[in-house]
Each structure stands twice: as structure tokens, then as C-alpha cells.
PDB file of N, CA and C in Angstrom:
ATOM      1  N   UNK A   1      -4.536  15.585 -15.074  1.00  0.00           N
ATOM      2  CA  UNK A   1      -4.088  14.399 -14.371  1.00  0.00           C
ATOM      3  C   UNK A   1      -4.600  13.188 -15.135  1.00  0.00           C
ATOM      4  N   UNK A   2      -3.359  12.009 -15.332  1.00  0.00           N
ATOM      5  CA  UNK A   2      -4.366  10.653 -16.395  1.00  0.00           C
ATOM      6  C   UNK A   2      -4.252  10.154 -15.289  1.00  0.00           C
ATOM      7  N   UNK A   3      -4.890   8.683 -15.950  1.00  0.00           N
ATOM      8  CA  UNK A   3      -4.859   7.683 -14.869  1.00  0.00           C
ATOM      9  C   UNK A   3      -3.403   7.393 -14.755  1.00  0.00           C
ATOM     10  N   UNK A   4      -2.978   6.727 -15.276  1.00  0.00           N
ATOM     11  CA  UNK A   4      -1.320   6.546 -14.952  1.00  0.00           C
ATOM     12  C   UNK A   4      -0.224   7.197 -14.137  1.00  0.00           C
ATOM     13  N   UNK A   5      -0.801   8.525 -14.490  1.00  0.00           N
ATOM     14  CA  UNK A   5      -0.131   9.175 -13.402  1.00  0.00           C
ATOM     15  C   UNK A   5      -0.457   8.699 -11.358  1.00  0.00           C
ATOM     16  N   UNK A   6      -1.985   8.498 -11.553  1.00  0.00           N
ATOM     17  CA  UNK A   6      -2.555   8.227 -10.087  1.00  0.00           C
ATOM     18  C   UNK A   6      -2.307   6.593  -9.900  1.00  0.00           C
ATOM     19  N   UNK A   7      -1.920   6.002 -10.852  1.00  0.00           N
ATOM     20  CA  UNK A   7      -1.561   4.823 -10.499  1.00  0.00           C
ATOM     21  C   UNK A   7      -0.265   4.509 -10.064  1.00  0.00           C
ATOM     22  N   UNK A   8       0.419   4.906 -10.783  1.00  0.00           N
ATOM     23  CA  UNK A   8       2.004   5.494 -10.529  1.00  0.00           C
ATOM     24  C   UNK A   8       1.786   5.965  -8.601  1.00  0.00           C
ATOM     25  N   UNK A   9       1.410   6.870  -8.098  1.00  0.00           N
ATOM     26  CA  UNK A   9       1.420   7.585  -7.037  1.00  0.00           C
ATOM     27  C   UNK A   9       0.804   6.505  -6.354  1.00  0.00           C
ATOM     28  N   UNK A  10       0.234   5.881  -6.917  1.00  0.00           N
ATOM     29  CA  UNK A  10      -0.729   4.387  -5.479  1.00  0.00           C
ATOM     30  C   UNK A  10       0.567   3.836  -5.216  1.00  0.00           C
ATOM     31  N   UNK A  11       0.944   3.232  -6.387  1.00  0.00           N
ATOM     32  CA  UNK A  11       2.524   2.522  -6.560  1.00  0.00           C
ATOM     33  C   UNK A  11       3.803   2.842  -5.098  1.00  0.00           C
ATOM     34  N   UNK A  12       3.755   4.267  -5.950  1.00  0.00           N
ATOM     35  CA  UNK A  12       4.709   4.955  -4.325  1.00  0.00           C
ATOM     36  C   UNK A  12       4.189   4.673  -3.242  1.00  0.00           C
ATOM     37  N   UNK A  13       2.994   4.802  -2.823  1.00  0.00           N
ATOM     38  CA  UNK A  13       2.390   4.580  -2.127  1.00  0.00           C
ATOM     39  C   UNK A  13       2.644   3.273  -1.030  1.00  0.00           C
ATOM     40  N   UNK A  14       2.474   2.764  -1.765  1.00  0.00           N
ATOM     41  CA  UNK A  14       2.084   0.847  -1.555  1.00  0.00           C
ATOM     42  C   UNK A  14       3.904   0.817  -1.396  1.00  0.00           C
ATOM     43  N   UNK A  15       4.843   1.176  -2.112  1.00  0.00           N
ATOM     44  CA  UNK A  15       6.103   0.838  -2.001  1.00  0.00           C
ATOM     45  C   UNK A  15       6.514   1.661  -0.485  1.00  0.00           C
ATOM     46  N   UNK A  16       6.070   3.134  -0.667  1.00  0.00           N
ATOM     47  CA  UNK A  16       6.392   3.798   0.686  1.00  0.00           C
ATOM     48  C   UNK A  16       6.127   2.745   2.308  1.00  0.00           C
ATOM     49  N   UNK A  17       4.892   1.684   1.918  1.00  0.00           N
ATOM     50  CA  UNK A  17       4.211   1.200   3.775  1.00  0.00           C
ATOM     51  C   UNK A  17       5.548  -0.075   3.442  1.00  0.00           C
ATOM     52  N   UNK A  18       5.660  -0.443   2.306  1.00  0.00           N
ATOM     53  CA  UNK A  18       6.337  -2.107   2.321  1.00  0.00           C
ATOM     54  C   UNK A  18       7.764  -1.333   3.342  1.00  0.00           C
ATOM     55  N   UNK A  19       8.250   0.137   2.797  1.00  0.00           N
ATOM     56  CA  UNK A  19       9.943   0.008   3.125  1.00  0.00           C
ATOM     57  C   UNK A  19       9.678   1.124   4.801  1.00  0.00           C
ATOM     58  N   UNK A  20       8.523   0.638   5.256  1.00  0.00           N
ATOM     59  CA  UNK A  20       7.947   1.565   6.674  1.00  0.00           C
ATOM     60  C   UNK A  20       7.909   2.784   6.577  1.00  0.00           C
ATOM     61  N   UNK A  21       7.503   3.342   6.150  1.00  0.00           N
ATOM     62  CA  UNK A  21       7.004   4.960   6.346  1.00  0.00           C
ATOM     63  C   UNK A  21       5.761   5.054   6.909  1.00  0.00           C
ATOM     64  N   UNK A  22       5.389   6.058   7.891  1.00  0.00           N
ATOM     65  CA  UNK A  22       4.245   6.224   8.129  1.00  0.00           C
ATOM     66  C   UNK A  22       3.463   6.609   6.932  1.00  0.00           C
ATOM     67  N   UNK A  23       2.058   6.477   7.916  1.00  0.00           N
ATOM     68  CA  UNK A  23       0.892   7.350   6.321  1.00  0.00           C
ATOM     69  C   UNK A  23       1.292   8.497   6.539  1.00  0.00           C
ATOM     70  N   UNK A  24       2.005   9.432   7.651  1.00  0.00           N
ATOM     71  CA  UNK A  24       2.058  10.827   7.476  1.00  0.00           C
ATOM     72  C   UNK A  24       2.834  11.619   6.817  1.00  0.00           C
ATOM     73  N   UNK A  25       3.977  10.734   6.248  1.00  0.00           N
ATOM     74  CA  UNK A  25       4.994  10.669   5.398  1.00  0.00           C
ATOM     75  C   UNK A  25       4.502  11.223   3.784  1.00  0.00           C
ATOM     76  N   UNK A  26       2.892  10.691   3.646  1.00  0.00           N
ATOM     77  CA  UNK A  26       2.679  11.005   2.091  1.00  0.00           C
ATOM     78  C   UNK A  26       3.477  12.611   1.580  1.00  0.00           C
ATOM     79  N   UNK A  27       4.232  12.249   0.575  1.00  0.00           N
ATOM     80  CA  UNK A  27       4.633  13.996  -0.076  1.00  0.00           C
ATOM     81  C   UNK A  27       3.669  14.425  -0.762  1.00  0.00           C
ATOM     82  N   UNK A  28       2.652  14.647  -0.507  1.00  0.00           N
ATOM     83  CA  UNK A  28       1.452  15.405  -1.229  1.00  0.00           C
ATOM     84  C   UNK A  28       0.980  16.116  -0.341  1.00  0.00           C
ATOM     85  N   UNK A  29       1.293  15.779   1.339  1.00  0.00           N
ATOM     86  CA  UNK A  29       0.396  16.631   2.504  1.00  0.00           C
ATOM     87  C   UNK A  29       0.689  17.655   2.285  1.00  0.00           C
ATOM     88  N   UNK A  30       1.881  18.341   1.911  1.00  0.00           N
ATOM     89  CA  UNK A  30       2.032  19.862   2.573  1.00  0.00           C
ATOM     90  C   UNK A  30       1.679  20.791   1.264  1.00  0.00           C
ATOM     91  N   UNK A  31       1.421  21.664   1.994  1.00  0.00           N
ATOM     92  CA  UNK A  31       0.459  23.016   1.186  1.00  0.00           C
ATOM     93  C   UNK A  31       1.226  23.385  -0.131  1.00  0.00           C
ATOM     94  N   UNK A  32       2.778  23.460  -0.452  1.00  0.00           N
ATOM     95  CA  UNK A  32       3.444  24.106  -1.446  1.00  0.00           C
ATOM     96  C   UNK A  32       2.605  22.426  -2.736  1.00  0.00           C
ATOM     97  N   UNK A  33       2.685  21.258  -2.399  1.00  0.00           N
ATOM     98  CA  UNK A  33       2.948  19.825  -3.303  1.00  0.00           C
ATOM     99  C   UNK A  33       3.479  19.976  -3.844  1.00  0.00           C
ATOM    100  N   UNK A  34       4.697  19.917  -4.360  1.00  0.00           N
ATOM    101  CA  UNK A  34       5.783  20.223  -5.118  1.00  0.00           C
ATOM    102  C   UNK A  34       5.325  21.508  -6.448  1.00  0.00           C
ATOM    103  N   UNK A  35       5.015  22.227  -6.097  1.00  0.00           N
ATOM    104  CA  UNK A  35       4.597  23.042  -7.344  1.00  0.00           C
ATOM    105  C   UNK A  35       3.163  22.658  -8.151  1.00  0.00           C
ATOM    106  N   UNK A  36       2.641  22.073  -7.625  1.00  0.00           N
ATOM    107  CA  UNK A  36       1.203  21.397  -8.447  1.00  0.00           C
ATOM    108  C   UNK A  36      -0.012  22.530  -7.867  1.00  0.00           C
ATOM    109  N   UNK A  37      -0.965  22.270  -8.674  1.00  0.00           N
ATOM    110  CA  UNK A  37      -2.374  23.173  -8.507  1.00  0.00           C
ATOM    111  C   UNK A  37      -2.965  22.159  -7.184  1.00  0.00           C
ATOM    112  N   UNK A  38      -3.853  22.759  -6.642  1.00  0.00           N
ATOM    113  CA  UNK A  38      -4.208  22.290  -5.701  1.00  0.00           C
ATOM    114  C   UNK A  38      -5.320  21.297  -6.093  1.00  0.00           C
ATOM    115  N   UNK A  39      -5.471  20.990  -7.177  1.00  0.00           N
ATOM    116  CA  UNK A  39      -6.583  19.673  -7.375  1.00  0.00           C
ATOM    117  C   UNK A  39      -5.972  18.669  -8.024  1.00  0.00           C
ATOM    118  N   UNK A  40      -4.560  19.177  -8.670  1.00  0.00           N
ATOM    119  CA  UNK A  40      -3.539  17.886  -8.643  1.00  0.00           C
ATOM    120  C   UNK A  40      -2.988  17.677  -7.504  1.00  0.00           C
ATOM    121  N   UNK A  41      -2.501  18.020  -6.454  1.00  0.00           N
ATOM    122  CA  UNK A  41      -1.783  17.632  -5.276  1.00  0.00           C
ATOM    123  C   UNK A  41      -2.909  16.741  -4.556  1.00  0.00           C
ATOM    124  N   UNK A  42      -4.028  17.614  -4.621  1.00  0.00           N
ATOM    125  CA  UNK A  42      -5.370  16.704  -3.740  1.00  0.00           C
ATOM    126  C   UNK A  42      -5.568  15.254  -4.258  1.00  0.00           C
ATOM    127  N   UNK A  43      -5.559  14.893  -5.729  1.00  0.00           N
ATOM    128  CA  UNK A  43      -6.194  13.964  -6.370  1.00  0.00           C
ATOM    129  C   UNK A  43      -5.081  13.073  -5.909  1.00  0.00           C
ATOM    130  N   UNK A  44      -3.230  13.342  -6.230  1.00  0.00           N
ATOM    131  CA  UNK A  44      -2.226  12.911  -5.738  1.00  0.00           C
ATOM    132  C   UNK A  44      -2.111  12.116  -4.295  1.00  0.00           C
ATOM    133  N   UNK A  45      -2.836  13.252  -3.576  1.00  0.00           N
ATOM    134  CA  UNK A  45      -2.305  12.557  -2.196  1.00  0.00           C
ATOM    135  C   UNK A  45      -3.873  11.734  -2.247  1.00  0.00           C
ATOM    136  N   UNK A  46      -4.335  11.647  -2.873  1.00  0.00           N
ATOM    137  CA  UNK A  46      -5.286  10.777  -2.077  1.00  0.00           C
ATOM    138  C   UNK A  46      -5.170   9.552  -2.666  1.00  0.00           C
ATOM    139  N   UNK A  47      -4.058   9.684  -3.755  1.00  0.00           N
ATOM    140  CA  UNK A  47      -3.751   8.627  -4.818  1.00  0.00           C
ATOM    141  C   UNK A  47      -3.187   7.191  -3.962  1.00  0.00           C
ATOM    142  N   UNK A  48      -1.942   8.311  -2.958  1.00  0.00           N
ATOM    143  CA  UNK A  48      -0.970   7.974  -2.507  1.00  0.00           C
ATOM    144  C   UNK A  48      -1.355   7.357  -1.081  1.00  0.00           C
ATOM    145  N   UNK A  49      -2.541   7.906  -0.637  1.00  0.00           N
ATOM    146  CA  UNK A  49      -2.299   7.216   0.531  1.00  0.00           C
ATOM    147  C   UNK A  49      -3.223   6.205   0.584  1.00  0.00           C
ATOM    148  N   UNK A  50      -4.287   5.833  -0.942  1.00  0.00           N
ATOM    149  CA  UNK A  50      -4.845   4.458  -1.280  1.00  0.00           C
ATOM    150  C   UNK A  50      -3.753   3.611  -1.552  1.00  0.00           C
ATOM    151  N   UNK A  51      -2.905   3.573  -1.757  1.00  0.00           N
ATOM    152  CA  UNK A  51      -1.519   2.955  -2.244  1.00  0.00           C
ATOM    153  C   UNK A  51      -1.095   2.359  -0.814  1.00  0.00           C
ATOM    154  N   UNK A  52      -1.045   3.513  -0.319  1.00  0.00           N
ATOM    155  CA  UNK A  52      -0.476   2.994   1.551  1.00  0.00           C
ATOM    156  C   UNK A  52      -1.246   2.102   2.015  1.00  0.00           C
ATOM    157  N   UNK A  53      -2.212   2.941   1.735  1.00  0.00           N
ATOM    158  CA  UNK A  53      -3.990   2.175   2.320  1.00  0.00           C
ATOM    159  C   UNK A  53      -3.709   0.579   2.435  1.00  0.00           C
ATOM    160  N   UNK A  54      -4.011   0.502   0.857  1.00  0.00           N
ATOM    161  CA  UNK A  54      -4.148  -1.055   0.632  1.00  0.00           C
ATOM    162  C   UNK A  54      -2.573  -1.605   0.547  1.00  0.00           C
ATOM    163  N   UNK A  55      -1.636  -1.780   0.880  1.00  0.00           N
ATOM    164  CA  UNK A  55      -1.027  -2.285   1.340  1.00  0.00           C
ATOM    165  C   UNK A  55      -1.234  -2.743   2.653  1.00  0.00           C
ATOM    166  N   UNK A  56      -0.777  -1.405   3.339  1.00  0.00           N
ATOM    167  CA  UNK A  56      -1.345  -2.053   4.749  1.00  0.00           C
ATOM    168  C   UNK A  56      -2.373  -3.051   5.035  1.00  0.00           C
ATOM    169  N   UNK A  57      -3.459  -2.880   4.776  1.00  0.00           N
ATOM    170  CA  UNK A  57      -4.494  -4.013   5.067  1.00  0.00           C
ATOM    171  C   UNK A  57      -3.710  -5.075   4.290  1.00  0.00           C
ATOM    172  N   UNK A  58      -3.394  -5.206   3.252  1.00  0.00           N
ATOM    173  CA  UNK A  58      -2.724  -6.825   3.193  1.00  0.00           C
ATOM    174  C   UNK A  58      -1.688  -7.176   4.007  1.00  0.00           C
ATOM    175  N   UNK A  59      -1.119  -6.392   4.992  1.00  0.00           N
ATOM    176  CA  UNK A  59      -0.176  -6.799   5.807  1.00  0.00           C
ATOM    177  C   UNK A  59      -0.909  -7.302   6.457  1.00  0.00           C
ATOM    178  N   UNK A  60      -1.974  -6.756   7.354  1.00  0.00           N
ATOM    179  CA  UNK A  60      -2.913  -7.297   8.632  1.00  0.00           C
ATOM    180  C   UNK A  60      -2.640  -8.910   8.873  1.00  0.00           C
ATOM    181  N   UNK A  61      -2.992  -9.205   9.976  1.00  0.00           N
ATOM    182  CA  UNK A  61      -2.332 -10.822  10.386  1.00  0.00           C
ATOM    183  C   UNK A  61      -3.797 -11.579   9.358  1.00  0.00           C
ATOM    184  N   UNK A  62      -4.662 -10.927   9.346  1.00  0.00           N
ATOM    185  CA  UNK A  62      -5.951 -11.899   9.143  1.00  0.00           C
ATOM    186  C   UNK A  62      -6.566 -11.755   7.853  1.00  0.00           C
ATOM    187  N   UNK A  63      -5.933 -10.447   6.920  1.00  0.00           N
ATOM    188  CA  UNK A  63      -6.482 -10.449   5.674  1.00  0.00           C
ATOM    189  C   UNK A  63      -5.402 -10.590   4.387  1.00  0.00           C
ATOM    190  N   UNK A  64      -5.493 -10.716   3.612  1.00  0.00           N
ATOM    191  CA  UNK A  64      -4.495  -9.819   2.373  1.00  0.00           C
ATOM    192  C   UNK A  64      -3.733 -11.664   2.074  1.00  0.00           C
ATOM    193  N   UNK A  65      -3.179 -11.653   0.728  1.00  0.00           N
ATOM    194  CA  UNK A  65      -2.009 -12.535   0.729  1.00  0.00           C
ATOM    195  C   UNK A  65      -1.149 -13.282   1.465  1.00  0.00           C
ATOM    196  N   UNK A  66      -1.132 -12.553   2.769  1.00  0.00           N
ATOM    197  CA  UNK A  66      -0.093 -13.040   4.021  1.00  0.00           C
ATOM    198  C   UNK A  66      -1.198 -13.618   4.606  1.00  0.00           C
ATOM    199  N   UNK A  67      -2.303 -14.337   4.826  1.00  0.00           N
ATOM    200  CA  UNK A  67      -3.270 -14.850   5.897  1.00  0.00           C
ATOM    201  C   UNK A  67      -2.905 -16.001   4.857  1.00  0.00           C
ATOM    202  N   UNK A  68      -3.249 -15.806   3.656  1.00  0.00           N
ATOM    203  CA  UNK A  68      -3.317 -16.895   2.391  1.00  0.00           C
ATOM    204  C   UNK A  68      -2.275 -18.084   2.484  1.00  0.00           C
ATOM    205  N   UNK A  69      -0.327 -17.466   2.767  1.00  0.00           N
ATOM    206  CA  UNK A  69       0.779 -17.832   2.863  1.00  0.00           C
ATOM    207  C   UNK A  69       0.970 -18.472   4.037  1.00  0.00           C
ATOM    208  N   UNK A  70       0.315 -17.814   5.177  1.00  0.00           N
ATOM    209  CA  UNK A  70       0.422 -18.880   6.563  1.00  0.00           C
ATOM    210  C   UNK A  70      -0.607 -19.914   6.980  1.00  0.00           C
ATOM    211  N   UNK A  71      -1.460 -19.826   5.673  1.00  0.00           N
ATOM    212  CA  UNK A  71      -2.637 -20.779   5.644  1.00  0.00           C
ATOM    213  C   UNK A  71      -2.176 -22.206   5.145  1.00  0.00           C
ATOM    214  N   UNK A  72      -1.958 -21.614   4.276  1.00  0.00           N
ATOM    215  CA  UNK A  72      -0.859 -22.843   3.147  1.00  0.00           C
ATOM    216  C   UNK A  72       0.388 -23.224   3.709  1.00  0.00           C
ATOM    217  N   UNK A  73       1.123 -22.536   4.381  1.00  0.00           N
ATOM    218  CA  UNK A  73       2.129 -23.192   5.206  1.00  0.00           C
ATOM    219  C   UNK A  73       1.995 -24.523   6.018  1.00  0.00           C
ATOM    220  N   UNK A  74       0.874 -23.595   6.962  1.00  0.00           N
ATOM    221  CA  UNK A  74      -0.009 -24.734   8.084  1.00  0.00           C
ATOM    222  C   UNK A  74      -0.231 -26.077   7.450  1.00  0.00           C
ATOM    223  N   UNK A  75      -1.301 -25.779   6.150  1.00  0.00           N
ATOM    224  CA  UNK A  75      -1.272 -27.040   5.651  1.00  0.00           C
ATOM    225  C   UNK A  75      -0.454 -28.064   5.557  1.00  0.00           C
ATOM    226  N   UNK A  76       0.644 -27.541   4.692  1.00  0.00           N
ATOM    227  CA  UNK A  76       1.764 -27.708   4.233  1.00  0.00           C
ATOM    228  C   UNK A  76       2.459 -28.367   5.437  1.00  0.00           C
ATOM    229  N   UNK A  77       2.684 -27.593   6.464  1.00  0.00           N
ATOM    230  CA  UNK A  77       3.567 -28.809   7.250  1.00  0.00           C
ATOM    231  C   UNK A  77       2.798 -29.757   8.236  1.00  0.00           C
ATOM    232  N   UNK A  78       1.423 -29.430   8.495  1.00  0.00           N
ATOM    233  CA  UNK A  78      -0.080 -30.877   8.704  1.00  0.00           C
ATOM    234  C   UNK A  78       0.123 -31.538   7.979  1.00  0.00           C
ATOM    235  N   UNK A  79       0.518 -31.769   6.501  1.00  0.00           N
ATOM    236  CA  UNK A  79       0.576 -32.811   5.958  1.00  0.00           C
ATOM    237  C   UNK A  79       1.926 -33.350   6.158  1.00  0.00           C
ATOM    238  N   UNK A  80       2.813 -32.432   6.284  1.00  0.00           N
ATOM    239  CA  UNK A  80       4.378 -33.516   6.678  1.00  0.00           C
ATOM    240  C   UNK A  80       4.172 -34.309   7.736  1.00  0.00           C
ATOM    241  N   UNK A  81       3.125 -34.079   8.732  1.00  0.00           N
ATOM    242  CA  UNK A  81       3.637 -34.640   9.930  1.00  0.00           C
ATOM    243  C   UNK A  81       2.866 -35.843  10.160  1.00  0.00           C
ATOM    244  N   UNK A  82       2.222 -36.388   9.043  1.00  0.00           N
ATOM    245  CA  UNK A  82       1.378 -37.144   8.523  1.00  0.00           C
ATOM    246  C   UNK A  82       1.627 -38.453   7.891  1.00  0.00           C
ATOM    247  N   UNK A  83       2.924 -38.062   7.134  1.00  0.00           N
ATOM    248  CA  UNK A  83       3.448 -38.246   6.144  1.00  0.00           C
ATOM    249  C   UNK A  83       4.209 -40.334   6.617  1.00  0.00           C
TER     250      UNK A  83
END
């Protein structure tokens, strides 16, 4: 397993929470993993659901990029009304 490969799988990951999938959704849970040894499927899914992981928390109302965007908004229209 390289790194690229587990970065790749965060990737899916992080793309899987943006288009709503649950975390239970990861394709690494089930016992066959597409044909992989069981310490690539393991390393995989755990790739995959840091990927989910941290997405999610940047969704949260209070952390991540999106707290950042409605911060700066606020500003943003406090100062129009100023203006």
C-alpha cells in the first residue's frame, strides 16, 4: 500500500460525505473488500472513513471553512449597512 493510494481513498472519502452518503456506506466495510488482503482493506477503510471524517467536521455549523464563510459574510453585510 503507498501513500497515494490512502490518499486517493481519503479523497473518496471526503467526496462520498460532500454527495451524502452515510459513514456506513464506506466500501471497505465488508469482509470480501473487493479482493484485497485484509491489511489492505483495513488500512483502506480507515483511509476512507478519515476522508468522511474530516469532511464532516468542516461541515459542522461552528468549525471548518463554512464558520469562516458565514463569518465573513456577517461582516460583509455589517459593513453595508453602515455604508
Amino acid at each position: 500500500m503507498n501513500f497515494e493510494s490512502l490518499l486517493e481513498c481519503q479523497e473518496r472519502g471526503a467526496k462520498a460525505r460532500i454527495l451524502g452518503s452515510p459513514i456506513t456506506e464506506n466500501p471497505y466495510d465488508c469482509p470480501a473488500g473487493r479482493g484485497l488482503d485484509e491489511d489492505t482493506r483495513a488500512q483502506l477503510q480507515d483511509a476512507w472513513t478519515y476522508g468522511w471524517t474530516i469532511e464532516d467536521a468542516m461541515r459542522q455549523n461552528d468549525t471548518g471553512i463554512y464558520a469562516f464563510l458565514r463569518a465573513e459574510t456577517a461582516l460583509a453585510a455589517g459593513n453595508n449597512t453602515h455604508s
